[in-house]
PDB file of N, CA and C in Angstrom:
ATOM      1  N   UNK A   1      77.172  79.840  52.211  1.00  0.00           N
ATOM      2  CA  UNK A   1      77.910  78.759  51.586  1.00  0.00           C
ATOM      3  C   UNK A   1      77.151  78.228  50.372  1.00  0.00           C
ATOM      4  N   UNK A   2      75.965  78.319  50.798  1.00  0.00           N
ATOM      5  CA  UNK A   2      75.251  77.693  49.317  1.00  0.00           C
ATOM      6  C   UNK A   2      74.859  78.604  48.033  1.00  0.00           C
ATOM      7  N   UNK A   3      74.929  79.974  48.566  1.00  0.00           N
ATOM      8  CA  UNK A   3      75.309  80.543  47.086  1.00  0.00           C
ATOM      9  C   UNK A   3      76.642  80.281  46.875  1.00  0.00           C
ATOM     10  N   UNK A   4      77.823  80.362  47.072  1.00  0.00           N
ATOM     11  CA  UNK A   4      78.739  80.705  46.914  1.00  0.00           C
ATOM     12  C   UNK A   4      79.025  79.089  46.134  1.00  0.00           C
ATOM     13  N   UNK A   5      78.203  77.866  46.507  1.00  0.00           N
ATOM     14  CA  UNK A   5      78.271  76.869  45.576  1.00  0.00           C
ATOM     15  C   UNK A   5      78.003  76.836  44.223  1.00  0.00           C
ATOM     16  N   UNK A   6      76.367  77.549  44.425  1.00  0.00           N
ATOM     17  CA  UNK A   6      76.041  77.774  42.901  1.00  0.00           C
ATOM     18  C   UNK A   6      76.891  78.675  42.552  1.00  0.00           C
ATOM     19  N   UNK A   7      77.510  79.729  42.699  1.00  0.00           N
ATOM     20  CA  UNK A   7      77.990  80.455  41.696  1.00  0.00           C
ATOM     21  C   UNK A   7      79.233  79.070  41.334  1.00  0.00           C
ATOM     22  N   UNK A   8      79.861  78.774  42.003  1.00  0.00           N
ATOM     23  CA  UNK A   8      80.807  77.819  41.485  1.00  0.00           C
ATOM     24  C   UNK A   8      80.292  76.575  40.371  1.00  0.00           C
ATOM     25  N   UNK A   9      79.056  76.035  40.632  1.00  0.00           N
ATOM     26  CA  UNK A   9      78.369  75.118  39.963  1.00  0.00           C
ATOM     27  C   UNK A   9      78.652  75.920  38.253  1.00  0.00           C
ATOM     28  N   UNK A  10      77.949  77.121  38.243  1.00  0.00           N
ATOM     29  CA  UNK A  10      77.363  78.003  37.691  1.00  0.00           C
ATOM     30  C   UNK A  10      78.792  78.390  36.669  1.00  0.00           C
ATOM     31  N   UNK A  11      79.977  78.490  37.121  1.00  0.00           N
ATOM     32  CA  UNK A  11      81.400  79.339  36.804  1.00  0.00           C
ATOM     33  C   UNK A  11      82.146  78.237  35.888  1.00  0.00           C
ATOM     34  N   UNK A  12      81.998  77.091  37.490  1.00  0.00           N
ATOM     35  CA  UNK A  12      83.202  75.808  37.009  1.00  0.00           C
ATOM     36  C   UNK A  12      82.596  74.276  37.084  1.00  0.00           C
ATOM     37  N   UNK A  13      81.524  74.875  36.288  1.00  0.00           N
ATOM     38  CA  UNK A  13      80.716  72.966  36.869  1.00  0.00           C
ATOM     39  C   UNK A  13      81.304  72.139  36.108  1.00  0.00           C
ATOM     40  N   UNK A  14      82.436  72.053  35.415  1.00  0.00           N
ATOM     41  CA  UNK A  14      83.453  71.235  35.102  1.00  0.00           C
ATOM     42  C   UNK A  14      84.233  70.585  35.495  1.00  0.00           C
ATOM     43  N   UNK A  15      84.578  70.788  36.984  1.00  0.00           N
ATOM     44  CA  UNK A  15      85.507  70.496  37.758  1.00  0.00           C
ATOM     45  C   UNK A  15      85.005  69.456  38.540  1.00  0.00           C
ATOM     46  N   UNK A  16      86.519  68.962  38.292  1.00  0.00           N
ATOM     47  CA  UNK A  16      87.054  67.478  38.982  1.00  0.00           C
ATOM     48  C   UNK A  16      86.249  67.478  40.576  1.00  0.00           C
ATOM     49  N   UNK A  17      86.807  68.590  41.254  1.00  0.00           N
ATOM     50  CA  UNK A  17      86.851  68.901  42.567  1.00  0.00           C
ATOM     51  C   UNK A  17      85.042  68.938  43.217  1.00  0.00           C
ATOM     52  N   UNK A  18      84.235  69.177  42.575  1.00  0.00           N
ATOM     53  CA  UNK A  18      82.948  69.684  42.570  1.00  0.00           C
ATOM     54  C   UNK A  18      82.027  68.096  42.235  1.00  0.00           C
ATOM     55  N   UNK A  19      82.620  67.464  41.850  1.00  0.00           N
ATOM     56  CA  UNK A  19      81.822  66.133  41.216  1.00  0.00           C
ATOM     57  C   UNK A  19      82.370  65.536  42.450  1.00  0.00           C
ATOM     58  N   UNK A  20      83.528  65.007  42.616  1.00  0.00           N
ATOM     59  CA  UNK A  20      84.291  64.671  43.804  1.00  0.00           C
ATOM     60  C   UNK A  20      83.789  64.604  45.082  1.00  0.00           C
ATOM     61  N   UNK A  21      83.431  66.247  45.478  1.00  0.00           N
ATOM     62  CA  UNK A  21      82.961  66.812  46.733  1.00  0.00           C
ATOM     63  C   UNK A  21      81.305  66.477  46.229  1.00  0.00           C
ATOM     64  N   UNK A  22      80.544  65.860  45.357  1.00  0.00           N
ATOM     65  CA  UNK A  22      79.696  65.773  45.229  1.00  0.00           C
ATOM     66  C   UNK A  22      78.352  67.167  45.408  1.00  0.00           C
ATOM     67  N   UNK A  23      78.845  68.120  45.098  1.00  0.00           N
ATOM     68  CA  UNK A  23      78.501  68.795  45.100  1.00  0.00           C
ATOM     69  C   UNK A  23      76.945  69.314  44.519  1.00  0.00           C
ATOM     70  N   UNK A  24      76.433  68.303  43.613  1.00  0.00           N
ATOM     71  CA  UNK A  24      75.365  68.022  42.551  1.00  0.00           C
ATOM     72  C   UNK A  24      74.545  67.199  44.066  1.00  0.00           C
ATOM     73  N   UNK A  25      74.843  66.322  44.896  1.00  0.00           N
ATOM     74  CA  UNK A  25      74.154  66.316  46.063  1.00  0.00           C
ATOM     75  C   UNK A  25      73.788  67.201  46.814  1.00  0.00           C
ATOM     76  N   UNK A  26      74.817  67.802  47.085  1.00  0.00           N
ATOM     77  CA  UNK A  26      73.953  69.181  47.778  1.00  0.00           C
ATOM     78  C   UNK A  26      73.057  70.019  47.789  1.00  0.00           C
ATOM     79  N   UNK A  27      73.479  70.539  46.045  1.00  0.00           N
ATOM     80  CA  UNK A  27      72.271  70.836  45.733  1.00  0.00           C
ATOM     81  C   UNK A  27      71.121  70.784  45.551  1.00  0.00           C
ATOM     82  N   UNK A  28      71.044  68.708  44.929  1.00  0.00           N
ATOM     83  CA  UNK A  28      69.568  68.487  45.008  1.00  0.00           C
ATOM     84  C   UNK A  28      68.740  68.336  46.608  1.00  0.00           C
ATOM     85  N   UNK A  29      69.692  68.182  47.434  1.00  0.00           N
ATOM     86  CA  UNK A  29      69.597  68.325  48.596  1.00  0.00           C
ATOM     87  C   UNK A  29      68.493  69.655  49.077  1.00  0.00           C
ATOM     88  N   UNK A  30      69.499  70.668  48.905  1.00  0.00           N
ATOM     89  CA  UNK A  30      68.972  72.358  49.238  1.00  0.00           C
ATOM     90  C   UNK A  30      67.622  72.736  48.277  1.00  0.00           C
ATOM     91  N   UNK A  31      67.565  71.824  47.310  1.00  0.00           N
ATOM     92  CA  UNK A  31      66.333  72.576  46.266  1.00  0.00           C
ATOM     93  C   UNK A  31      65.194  72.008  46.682  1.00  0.00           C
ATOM     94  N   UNK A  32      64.978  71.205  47.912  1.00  0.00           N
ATOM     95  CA  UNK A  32      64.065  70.674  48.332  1.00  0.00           C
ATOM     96  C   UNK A  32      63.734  70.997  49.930  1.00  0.00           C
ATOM     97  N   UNK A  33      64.654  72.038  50.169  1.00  0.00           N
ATOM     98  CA  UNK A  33      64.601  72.633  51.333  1.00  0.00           C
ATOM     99  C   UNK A  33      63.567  73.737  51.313  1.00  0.00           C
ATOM    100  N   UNK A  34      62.238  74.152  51.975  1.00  0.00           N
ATOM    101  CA  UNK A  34      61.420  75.022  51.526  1.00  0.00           C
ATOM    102  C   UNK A  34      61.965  76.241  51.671  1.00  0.00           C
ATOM    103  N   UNK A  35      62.417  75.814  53.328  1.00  0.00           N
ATOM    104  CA  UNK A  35      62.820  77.394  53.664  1.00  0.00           C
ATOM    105  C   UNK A  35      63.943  77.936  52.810  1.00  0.00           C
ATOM    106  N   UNK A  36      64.967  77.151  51.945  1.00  0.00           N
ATOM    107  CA  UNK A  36      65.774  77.830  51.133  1.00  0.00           C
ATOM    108  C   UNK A  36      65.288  78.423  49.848  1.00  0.00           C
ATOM    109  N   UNK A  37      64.715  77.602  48.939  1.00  0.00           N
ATOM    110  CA  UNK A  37      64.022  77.704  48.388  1.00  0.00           C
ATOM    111  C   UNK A  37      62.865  79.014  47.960  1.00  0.00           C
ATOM    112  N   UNK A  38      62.697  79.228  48.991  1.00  0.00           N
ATOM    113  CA  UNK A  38      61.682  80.807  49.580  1.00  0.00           C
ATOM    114  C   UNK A  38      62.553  81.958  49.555  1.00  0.00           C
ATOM    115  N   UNK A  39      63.606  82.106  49.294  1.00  0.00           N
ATOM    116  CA  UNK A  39      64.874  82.758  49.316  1.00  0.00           C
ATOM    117  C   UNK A  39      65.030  83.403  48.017  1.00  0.00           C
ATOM    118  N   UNK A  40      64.090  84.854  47.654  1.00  0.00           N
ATOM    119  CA  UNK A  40      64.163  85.303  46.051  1.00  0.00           C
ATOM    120  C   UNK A  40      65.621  84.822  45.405  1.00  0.00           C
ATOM    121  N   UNK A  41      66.253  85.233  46.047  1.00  0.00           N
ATOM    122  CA  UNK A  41      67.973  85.036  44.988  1.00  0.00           C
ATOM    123  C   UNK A  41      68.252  83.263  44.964  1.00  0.00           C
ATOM    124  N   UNK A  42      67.545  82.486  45.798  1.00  0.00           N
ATOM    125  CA  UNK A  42      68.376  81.374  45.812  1.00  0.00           C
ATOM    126  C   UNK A  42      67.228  80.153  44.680  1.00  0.00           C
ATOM    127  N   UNK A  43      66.197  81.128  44.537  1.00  0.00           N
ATOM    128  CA  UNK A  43      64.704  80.735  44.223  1.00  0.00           C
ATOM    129  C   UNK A  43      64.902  80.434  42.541  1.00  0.00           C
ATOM    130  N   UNK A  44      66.074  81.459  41.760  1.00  0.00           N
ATOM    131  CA  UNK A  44      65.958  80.679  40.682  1.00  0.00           C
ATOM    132  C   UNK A  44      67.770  80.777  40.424  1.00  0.00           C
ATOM    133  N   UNK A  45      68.737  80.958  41.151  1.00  0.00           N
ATOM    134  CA  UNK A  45      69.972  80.506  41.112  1.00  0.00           C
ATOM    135  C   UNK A  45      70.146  79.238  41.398  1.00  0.00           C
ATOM    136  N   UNK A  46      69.687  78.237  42.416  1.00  0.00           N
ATOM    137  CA  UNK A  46      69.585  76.898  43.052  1.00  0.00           C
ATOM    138  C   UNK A  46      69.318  76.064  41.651  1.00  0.00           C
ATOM    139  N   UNK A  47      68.525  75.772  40.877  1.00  0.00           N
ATOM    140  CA  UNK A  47      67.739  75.351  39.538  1.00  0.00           C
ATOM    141  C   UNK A  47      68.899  75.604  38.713  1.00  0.00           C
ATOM    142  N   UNK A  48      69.631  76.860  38.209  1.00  0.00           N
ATOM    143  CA  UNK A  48      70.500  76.613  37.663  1.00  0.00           C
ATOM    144  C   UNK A  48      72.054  76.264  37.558  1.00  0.00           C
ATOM    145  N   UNK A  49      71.605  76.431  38.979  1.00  0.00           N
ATOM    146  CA  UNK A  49      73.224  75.921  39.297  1.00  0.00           C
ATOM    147  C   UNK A  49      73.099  74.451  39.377  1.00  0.00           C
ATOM    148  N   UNK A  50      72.134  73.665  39.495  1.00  0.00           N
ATOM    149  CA  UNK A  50      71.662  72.241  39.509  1.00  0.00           C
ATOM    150  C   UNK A  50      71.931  71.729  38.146  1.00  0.00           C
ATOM    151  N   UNK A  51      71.285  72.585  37.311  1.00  0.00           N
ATOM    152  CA  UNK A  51      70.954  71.754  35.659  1.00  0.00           C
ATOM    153  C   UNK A  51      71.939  71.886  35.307  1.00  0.00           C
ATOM    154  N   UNK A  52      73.123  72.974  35.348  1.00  0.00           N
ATOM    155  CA  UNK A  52      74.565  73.281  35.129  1.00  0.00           C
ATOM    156  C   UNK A  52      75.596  72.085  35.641  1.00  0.00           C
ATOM    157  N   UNK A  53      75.605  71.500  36.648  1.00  0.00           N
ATOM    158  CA  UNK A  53      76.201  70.457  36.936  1.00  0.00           C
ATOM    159  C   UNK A  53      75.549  69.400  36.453  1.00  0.00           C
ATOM    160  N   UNK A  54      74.742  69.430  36.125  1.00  0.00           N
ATOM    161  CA  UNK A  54      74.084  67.878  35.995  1.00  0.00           C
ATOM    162  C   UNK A  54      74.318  67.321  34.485  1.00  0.00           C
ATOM    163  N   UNK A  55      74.393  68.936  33.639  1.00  0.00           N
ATOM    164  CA  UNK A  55      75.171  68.685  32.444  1.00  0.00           C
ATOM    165  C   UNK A  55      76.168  68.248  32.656  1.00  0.00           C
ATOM    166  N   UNK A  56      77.537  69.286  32.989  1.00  0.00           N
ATOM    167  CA  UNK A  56      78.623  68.694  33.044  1.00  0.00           C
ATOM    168  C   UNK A  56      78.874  67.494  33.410  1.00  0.00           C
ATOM    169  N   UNK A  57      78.175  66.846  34.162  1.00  0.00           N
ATOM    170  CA  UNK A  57      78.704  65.734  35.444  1.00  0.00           C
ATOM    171  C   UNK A  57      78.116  64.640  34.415  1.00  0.00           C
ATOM    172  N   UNK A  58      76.413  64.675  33.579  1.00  0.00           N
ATOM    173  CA  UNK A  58      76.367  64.105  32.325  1.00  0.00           C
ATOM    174  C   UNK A  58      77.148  63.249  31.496  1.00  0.00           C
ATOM    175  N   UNK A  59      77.625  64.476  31.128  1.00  0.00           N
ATOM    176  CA  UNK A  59      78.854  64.805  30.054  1.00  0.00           C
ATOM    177  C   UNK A  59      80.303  63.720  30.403  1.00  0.00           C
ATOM    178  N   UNK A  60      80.787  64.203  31.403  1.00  0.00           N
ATOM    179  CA  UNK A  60      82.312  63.374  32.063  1.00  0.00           C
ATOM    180  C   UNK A  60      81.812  62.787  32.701  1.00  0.00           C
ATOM    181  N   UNK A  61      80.649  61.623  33.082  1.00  0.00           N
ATOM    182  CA  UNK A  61      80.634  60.801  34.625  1.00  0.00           C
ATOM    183  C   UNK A  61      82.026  60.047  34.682  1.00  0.00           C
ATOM    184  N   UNK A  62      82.209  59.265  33.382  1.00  0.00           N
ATOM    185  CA  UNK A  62      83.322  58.736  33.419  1.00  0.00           C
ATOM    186  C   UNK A  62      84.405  59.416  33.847  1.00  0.00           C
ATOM    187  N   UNK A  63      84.721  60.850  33.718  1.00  0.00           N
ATOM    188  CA  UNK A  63      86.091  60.638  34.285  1.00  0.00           C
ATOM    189  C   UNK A  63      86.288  60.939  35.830  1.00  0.00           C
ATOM    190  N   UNK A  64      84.898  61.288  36.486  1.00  0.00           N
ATOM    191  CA  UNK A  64      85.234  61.390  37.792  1.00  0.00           C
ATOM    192  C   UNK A  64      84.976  60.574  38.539  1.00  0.00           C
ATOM    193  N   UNK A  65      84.570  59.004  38.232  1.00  0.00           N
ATOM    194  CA  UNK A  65      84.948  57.812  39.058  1.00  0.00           C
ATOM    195  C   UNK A  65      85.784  57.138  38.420  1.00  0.00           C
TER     196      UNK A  65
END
């Protein structure tokens, strides 16, 4: 489930639905998880699927509250 976030972070971090579902929590959530973290593929996908939303979400805070 948590790749399948970042790739979404990563695809559509634009979306309404993803700011909403707070999804930018989760992640900072999981990037502080060691054992995930330790995870070659999730080791530097997690980081960008983070900074990718954090732009977008940046960008529009206003329109998703």
């Amino acid at each position: 489930a948590l790749v399948l976030l970042c790739y979404l972070a990563l695809h559509v971090g634009d979306s309404e639905a993803l700011a909403k579902a707070e999804a930018l929590s989760a992640l900072e959530w999981a990037s502080k998880q060691v054992s995930l973290i330790q995870n070659p593929h999730l080791e530097s996908l997690l980081p960008e699927a983070k900074s990718r939303l954090e732009l977008y979400q940046s960008r529009g805070y206003h329109r998703f509250h």
